[in-house]
Protein backbone atom coordinates (compact mmCIF):
# COMPACT_ATOMS: atom_id res chain seq x y z
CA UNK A 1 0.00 0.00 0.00
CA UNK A 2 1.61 3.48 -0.88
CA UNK A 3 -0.34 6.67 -0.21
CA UNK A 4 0.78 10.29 -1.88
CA UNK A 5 2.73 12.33 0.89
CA UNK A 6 0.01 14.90 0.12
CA UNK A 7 -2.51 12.42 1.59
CA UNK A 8 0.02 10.87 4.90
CA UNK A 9 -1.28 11.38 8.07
CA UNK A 10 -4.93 12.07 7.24
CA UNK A 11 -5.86 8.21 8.36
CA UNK A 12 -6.16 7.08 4.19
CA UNK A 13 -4.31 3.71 5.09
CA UNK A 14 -5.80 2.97 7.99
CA UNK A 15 -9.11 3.35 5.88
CA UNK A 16 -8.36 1.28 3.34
CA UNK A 17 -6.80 -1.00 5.49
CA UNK A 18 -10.87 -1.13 7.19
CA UNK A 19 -12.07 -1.91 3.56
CA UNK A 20 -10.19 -4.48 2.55
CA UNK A 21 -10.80 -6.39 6.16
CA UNK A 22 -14.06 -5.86 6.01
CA UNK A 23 -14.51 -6.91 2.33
CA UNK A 24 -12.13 -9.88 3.33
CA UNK A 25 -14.86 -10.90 5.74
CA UNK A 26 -17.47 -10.62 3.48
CA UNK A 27 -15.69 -13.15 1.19
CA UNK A 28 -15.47 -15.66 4.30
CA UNK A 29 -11.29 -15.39 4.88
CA UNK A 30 -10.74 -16.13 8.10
CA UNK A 31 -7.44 -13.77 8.74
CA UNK A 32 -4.94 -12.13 6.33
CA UNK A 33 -1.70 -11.97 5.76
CA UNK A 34 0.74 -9.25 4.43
CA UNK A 35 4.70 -8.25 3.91
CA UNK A 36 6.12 -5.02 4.08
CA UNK A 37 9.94 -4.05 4.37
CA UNK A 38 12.23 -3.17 7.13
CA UNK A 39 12.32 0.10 5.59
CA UNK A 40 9.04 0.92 5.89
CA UNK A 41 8.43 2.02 10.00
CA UNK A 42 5.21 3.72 9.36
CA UNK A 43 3.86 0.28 7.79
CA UNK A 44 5.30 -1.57 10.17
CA UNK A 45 3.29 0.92 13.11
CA UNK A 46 0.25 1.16 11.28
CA UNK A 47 0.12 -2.84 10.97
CA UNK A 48 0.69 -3.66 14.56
CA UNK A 49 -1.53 -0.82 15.85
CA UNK A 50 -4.23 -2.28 13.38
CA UNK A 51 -4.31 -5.75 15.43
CA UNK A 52 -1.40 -7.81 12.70
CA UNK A 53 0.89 -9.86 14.35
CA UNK A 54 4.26 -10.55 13.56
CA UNK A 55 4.66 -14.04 11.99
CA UNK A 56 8.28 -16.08 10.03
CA UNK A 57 7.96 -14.98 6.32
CA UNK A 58 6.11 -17.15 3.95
CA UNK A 59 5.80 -18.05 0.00
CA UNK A 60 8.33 -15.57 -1.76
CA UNK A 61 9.38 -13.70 1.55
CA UNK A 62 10.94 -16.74 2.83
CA UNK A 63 14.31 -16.46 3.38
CA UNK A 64 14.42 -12.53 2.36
CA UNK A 65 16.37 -10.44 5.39
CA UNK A 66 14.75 -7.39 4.96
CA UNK A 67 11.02 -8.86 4.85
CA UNK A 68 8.42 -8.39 7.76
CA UNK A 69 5.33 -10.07 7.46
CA UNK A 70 2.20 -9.64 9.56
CA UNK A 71 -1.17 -11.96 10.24
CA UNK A 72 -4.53 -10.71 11.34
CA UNK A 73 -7.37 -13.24 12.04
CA UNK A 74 -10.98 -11.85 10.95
CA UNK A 75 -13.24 -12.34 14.40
């Protein structure tokens, strides 16, 4: 997820982040999953404040150093 500088700090991830859950839901997942980098703090915050738990890397991300990757179950 990348939003515009313009648009940081106005809540637009954490508001998409809402929609997808909820349309995730809707669709009967049970949790989700997601990567981000090292790099990227603010993804890394948002994630963890959003409930996503830090879990090993999986498919592609296995193995990469600078890969975090997060798991949310849908209750």
């Amino acid at each position: 997820m990348f939003v515009q500088p313009a648009w940081r700090r106005r809540g637009v991830a954490r508001q998409l982040l809402a929609a997808l859950e909820a349309q995730a839901r809707k669709l009967g997942y049970v949790a989700l999953r997601l990567e981000t980098a090292l790099g990227q703090p603010e993804a890394i915050c948002l994630y963890r404040s959003a409930g996503y738990v830090d879990i090993p890397p999986f498919g592609e991300y296995m193995g990469n150093a600078v890969s975090v990757c997060f798991e949310k179950r849908l209750t």
